[in-house]
N, C-alpha and C. Protein backbone atom coordinates (compact mmCIF):
# COMPACT_ATOMS: atom_id res chain seq x y z
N UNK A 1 -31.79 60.38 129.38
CA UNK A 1 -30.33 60.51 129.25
C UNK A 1 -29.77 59.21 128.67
N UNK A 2 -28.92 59.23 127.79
CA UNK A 2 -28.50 58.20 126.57
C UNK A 2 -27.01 57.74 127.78
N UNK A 3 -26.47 56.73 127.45
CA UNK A 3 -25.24 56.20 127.95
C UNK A 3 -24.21 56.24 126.63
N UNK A 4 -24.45 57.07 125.72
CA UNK A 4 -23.52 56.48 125.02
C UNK A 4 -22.21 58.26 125.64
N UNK A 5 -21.61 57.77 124.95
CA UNK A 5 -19.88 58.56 125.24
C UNK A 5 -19.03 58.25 124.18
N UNK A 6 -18.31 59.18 124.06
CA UNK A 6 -16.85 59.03 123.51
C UNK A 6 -15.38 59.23 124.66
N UNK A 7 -15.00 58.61 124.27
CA UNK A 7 -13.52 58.22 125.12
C UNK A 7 -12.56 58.64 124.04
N UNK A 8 -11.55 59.26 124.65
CA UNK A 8 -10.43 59.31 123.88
C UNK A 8 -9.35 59.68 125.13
N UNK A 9 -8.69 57.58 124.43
CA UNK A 9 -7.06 57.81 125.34
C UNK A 9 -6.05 58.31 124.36
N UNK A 10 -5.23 59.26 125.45
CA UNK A 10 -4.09 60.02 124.56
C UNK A 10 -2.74 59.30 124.28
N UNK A 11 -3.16 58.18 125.36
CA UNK A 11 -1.59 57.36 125.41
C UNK A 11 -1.69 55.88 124.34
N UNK A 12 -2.65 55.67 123.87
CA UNK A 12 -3.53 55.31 122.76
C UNK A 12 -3.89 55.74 121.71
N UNK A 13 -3.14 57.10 121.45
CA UNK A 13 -4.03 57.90 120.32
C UNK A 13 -5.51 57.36 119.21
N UNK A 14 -6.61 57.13 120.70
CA UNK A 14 -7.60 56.30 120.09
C UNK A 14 -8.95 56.80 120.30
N UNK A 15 -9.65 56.84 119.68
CA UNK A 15 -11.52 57.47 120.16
C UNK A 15 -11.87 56.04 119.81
N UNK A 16 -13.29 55.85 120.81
CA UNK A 16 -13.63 55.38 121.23
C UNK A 16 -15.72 55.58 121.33
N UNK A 17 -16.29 55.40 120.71
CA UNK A 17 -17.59 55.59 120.79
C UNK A 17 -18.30 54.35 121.80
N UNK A 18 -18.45 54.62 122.66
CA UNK A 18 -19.61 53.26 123.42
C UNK A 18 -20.74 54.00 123.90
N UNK A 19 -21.53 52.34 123.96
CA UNK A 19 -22.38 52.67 124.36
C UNK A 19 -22.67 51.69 125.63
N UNK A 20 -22.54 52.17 126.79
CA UNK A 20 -22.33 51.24 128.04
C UNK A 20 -21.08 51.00 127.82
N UNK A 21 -21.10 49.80 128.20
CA UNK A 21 -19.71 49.06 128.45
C UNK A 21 -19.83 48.48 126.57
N UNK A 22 -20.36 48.80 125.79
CA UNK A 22 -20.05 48.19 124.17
C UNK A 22 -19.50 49.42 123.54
N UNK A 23 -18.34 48.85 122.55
CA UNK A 23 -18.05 49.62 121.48
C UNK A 23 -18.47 49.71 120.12
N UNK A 24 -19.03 50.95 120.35
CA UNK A 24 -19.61 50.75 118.90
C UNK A 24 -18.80 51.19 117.78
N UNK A 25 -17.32 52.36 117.74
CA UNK A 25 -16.74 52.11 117.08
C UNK A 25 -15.46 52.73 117.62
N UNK A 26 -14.29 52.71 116.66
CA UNK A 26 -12.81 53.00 116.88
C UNK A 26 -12.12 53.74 116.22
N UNK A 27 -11.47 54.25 116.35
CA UNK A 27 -10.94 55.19 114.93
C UNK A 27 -9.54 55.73 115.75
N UNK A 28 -8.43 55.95 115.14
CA UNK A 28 -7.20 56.70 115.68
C UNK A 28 -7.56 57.68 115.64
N UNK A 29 -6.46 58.51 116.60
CA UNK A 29 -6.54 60.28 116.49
C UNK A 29 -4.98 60.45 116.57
N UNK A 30 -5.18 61.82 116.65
CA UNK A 30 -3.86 62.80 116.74
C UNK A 30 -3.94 63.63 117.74
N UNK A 31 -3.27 63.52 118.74
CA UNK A 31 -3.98 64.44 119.54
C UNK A 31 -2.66 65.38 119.93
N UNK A 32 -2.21 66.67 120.94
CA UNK A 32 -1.60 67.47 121.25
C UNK A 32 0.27 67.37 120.55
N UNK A 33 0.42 67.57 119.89
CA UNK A 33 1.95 67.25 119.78
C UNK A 33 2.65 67.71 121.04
N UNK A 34 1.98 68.92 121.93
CA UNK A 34 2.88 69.54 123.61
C UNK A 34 2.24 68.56 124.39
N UNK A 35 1.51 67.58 124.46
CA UNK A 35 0.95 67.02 125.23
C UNK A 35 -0.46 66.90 125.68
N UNK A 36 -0.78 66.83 127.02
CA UNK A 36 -2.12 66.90 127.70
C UNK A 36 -1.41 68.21 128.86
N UNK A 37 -2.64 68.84 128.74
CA UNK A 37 -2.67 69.96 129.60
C UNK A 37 -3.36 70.69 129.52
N UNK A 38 -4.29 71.65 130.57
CA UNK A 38 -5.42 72.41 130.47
C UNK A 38 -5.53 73.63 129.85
N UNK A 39 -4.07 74.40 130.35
CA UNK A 39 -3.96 75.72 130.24
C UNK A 39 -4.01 76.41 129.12
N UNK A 40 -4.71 77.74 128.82
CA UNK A 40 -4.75 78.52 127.69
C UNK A 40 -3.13 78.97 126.85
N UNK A 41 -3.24 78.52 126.04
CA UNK A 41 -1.94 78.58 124.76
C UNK A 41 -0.94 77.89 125.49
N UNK A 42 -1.43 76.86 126.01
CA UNK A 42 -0.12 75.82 126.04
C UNK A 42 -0.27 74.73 124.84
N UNK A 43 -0.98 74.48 123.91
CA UNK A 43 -1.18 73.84 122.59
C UNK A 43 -1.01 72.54 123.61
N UNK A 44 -1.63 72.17 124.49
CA UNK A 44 -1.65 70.63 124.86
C UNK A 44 -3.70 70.42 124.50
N UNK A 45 -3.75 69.24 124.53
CA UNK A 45 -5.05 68.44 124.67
C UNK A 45 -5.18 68.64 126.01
N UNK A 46 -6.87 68.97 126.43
CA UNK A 46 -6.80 68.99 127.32
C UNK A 46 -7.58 67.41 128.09
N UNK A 47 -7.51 66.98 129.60
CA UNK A 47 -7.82 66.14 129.88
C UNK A 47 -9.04 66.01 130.53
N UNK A 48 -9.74 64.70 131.23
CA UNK A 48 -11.11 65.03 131.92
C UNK A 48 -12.44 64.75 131.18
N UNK A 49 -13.59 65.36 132.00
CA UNK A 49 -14.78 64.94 131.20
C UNK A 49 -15.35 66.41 130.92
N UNK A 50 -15.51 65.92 129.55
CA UNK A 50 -15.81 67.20 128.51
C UNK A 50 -17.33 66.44 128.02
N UNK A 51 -18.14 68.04 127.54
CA UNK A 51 -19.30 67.16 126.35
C UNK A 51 -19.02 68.10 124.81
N UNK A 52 -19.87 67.43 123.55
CA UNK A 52 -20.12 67.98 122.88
C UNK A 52 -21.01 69.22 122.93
N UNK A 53 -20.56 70.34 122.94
CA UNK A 53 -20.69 72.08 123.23
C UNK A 53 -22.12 71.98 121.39
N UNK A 54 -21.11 71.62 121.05
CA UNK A 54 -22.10 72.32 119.36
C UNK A 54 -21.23 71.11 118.35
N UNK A 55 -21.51 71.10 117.26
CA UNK A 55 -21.92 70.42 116.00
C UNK A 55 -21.63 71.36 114.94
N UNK A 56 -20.78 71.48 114.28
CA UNK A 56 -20.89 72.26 113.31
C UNK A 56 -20.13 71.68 112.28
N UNK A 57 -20.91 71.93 110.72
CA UNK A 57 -20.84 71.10 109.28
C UNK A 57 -21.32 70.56 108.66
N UNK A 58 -22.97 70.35 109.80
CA UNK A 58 -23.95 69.45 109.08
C UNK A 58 -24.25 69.94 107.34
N UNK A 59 -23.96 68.74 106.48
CA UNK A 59 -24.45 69.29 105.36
C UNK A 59 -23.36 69.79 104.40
N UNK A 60 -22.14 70.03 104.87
CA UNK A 60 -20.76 70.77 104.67
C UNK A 60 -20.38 69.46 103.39
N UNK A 61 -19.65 69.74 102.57
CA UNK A 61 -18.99 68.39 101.86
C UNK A 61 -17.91 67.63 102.47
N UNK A 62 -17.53 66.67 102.59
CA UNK A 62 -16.20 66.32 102.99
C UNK A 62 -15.00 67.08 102.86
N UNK A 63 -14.29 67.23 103.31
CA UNK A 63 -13.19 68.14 102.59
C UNK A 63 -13.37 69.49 103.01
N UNK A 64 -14.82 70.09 103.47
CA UNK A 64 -14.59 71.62 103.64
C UNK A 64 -13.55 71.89 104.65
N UNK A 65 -12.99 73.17 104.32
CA UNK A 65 -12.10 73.70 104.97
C UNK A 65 -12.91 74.70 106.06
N UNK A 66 -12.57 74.52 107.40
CA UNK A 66 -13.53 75.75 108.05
C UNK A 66 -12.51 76.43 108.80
N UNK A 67 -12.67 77.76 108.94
CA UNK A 67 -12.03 78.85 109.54
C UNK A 67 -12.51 79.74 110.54
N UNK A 68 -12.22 79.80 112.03
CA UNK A 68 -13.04 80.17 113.17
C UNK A 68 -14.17 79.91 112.99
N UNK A 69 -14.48 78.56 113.31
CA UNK A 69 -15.83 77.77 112.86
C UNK A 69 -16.83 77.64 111.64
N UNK A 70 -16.46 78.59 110.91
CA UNK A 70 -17.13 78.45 109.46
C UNK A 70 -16.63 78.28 108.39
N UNK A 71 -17.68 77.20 107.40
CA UNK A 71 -17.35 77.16 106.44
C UNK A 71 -16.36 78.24 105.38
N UNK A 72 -15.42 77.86 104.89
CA UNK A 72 -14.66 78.96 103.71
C UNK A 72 -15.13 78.86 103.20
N UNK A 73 -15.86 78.17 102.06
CA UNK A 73 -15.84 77.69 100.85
C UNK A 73 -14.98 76.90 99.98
N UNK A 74 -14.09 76.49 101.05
CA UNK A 74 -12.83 75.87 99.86
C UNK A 74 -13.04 74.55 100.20
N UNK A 75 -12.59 73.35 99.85
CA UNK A 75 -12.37 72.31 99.75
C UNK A 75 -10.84 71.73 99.75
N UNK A 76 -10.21 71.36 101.01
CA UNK A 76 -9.17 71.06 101.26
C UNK A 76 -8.82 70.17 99.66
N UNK A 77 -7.29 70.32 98.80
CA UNK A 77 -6.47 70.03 97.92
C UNK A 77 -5.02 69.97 98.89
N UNK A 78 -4.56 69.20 97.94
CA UNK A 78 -2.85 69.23 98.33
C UNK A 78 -2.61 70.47 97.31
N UNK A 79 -3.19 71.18 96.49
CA UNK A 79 -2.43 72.53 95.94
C UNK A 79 -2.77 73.26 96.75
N UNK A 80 -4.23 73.29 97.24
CA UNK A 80 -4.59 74.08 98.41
C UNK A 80 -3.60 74.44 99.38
N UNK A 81 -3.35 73.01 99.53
CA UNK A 81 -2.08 72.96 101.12
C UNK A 81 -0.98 73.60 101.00
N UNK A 82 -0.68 73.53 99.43
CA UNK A 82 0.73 73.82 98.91
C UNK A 82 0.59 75.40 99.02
N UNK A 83 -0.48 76.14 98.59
CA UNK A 83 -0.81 77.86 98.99
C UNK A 83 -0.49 78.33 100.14
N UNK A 84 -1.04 77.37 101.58
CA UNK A 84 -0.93 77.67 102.34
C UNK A 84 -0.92 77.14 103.32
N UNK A 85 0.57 76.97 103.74
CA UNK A 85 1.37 75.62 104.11
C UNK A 85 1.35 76.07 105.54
N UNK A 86 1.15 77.19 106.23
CA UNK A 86 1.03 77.50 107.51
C UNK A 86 0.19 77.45 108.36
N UNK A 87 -1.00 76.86 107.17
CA UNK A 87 -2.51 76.65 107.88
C UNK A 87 -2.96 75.53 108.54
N UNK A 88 -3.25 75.92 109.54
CA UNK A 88 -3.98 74.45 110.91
C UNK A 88 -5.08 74.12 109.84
N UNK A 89 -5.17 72.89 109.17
CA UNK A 89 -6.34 72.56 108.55
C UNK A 89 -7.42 72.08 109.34
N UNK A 90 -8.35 72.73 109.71
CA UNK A 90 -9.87 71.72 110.48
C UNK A 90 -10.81 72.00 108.88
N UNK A 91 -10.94 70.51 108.93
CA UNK A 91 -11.74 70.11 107.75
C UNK A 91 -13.49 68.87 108.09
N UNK A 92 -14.24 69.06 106.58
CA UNK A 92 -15.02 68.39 107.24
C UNK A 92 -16.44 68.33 108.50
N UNK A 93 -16.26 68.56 109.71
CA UNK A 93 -17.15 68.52 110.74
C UNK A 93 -15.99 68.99 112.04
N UNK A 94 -16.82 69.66 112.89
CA UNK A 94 -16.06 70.13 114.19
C UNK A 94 -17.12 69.53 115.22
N UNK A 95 -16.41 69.00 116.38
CA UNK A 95 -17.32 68.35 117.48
C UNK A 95 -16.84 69.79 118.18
N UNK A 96 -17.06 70.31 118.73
CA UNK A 96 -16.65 71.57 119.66
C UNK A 96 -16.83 71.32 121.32
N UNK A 97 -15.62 71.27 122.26
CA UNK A 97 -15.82 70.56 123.54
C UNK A 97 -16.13 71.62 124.14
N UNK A 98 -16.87 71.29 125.30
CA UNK A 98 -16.78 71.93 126.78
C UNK A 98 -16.17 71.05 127.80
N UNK A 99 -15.27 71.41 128.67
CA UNK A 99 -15.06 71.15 130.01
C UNK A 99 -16.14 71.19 130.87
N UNK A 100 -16.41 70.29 131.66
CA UNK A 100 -17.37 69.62 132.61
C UNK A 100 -16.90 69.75 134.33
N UNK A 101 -15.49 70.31 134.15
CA UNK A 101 -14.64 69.96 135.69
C UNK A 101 -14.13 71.41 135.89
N UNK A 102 -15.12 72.31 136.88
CA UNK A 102 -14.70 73.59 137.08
C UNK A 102 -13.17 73.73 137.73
N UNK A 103 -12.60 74.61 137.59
CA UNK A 103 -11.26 74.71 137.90
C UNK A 103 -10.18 73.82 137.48
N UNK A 104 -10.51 72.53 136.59
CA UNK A 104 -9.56 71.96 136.09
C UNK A 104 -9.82 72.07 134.25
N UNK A 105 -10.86 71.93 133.79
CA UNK A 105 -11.16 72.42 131.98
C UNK A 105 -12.20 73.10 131.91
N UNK A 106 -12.76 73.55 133.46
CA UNK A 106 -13.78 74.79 132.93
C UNK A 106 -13.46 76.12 133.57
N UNK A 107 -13.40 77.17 133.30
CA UNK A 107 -13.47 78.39 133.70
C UNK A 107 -11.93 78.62 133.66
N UNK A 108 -11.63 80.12 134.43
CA UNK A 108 -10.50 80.55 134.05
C UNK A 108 -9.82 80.44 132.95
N UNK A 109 -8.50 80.06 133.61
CA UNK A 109 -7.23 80.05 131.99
C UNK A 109 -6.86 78.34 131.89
N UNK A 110 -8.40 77.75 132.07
CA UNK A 110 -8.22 76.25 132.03
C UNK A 110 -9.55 75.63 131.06
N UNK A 111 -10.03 76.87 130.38
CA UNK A 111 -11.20 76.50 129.93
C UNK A 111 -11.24 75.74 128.22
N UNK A 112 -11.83 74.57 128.36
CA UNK A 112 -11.54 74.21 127.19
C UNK A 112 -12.10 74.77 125.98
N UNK A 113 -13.35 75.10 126.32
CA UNK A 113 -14.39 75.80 125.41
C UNK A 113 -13.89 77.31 124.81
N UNK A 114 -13.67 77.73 125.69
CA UNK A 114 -12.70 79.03 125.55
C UNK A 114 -10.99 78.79 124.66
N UNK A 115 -11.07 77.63 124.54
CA UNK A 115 -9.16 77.15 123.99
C UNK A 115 -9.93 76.46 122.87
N UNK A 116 -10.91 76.92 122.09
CA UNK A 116 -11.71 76.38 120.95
C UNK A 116 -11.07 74.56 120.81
N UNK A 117 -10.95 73.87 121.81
CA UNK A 117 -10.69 72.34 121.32
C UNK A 117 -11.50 71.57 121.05
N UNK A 118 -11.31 71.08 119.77
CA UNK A 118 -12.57 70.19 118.80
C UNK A 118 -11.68 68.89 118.65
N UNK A 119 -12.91 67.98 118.09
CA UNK A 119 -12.87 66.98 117.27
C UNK A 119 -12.35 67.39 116.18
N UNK A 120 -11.97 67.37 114.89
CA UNK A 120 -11.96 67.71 113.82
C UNK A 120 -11.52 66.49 112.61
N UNK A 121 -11.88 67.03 111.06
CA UNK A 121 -11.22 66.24 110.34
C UNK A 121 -10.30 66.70 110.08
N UNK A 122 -9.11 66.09 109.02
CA UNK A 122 -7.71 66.49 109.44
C UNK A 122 -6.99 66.06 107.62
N UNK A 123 -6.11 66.58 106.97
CA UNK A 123 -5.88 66.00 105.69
C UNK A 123 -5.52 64.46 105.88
N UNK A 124 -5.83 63.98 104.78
CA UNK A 124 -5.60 62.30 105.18
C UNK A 124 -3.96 62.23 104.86
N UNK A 125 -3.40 63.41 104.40
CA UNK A 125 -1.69 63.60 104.55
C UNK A 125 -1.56 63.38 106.10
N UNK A 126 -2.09 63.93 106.77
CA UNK A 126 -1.39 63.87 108.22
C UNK A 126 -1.59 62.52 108.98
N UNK A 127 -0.89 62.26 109.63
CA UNK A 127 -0.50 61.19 110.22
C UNK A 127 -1.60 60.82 111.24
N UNK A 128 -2.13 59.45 111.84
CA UNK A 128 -2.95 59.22 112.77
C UNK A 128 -2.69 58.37 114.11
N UNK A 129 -2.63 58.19 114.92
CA UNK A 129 -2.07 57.38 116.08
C UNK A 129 -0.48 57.92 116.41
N UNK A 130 -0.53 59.12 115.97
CA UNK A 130 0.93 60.39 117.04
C UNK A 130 0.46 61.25 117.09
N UNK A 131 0.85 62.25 118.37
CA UNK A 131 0.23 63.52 118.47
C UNK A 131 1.13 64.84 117.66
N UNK A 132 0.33 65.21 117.50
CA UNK A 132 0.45 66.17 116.27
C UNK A 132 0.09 67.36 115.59
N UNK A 133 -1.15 67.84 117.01
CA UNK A 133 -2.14 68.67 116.84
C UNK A 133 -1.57 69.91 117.32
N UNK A 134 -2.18 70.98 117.51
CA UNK A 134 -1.79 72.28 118.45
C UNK A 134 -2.99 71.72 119.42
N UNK A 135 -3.42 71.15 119.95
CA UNK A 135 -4.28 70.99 121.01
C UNK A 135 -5.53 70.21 121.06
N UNK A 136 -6.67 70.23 119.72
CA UNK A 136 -7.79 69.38 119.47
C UNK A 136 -7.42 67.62 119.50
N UNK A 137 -8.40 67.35 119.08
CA UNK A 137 -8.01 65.69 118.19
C UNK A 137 -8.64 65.95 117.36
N UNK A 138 -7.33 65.48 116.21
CA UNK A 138 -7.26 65.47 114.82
C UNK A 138 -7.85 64.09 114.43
N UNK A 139 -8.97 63.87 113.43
CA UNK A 139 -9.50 61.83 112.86
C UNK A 139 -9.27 62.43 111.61
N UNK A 140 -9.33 61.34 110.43
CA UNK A 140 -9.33 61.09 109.38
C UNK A 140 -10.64 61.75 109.03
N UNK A 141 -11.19 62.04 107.68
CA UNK A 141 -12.20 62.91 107.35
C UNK A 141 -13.45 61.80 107.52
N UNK A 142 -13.62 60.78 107.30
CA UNK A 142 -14.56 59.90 106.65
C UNK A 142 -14.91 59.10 108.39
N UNK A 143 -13.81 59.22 109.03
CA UNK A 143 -14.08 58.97 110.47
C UNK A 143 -14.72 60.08 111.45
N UNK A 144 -14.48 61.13 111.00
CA UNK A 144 -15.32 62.52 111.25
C UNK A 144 -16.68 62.75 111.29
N UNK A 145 -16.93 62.11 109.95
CA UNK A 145 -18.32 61.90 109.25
C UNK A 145 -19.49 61.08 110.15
N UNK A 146 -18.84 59.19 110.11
CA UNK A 146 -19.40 58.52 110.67
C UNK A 146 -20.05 59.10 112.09
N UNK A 147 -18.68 59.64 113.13
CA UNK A 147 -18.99 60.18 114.60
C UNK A 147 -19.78 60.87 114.23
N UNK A 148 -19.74 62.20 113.66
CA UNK A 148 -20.80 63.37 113.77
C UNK A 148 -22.26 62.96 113.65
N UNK A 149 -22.29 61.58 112.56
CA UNK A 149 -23.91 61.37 112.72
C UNK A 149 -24.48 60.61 113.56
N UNK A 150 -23.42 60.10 114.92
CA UNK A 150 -23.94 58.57 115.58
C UNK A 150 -24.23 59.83 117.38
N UNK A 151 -23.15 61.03 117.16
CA UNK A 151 -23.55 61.99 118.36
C UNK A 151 -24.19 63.09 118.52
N UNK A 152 -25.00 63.61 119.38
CA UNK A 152 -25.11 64.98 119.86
C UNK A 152 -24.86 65.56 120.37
N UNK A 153 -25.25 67.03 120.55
CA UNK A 153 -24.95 68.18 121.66
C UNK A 153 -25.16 67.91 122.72
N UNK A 154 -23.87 67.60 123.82
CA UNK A 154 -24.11 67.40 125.44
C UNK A 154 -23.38 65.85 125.50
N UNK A 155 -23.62 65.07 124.56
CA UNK A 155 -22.66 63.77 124.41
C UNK A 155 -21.58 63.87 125.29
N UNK A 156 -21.27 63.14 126.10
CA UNK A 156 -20.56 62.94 126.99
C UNK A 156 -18.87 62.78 126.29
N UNK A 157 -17.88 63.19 126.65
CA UNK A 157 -16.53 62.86 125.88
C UNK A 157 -15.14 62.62 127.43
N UNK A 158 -15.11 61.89 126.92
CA UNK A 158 -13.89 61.50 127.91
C UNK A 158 -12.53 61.79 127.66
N UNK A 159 -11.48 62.15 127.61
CA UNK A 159 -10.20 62.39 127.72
C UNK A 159 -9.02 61.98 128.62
N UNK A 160 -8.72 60.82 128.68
CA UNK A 160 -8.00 60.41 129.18
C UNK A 160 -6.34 59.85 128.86
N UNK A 161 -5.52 59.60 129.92
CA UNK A 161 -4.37 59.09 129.71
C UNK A 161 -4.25 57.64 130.61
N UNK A 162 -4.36 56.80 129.52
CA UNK A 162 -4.55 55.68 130.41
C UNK A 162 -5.82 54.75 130.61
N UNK A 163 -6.17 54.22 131.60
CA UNK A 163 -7.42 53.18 132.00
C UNK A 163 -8.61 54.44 132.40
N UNK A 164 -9.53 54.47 132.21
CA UNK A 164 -10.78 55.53 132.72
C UNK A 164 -10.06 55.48 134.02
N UNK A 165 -10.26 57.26 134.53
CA UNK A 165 -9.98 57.68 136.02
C UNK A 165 -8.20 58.11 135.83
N UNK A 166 -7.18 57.63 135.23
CA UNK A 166 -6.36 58.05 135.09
C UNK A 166 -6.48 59.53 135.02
N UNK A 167 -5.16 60.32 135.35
CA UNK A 167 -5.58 61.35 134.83
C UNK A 167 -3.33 61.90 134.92
């Protein structure tokens, strides 16, 4: 079993890769524009200890556009965007979470895995360090990249508001 983790404070809009007590790297996010909260279609982030569920994009170009987890074929454009201006863009690579904390992000109508909340890449139009998301955390594409190749499936992910243990 590896020590490394990702952390991500919401009151920080910040990820966080360590390994032990070292950081190995940093990157802003975007996380819930409704907030932190568990519940199904409340569009909040949810909080707690989550892992990486699945990986999906290996191999994908930068820029792919994916739609209920798969590749489209398109390649995020700002004309693209301009087509279709109503679209949640997840671009790039998806970290895909599970909740780890039964009755608070696992199971029932608190499940994160079930509220499809990812990592994702995000147009480099959108803004980074405000929340902004319908619920995932949104990184920059090229910060997407780096994470996806430094983690794996089961990777530990943290979610917090505040100092670790906050909640």
């Amino acid at each position: 079993m590896t020590d490394l983790r990702i952390e991500i404070d919401v009151r920080e809009q910040r990820l966080r890769l360590l390994q032990g007590p070292v950081e190995l790297l940093s990157y802003p996010v975007s996380t819930g524009l409704a907030g932190t909260g568990q519940h199904e279609g409340s569009a909040c982030t949810p909080l707690g200890r989550h892992h990486i569920r699945l990986k999906i994009g290996a191999g994908c170009a930068p820029a792919s556009v994916f739609v209920a987890r798969r590749a489209s074929g398109e390649i995020w454009t700002p004309e693209l965007a301009r087509r279709y201006p109503q679209r949640d863009w997840i671009l790039t690579r998806i970290l895909w979470l599970s909740g780890d904390e039964p009755g608070f992000n696992r199971g029932g109508g608190c499940d994160t895995l079930r509220r499809f909340i990812y990592i994702h890449g995000t147009p480099d139009t959108e803004p980074m360090g405000v929340p902004c998301s319908h619920g995932c955390i949104r990184m920059r594409n090229s910060d997407v990249l780096t994470l996806f190749e430094r983690v794996e499936n089961g990777t530990r992910v943290d979610i917090l508001e505040g100092a670790p243990g906050d909640r």
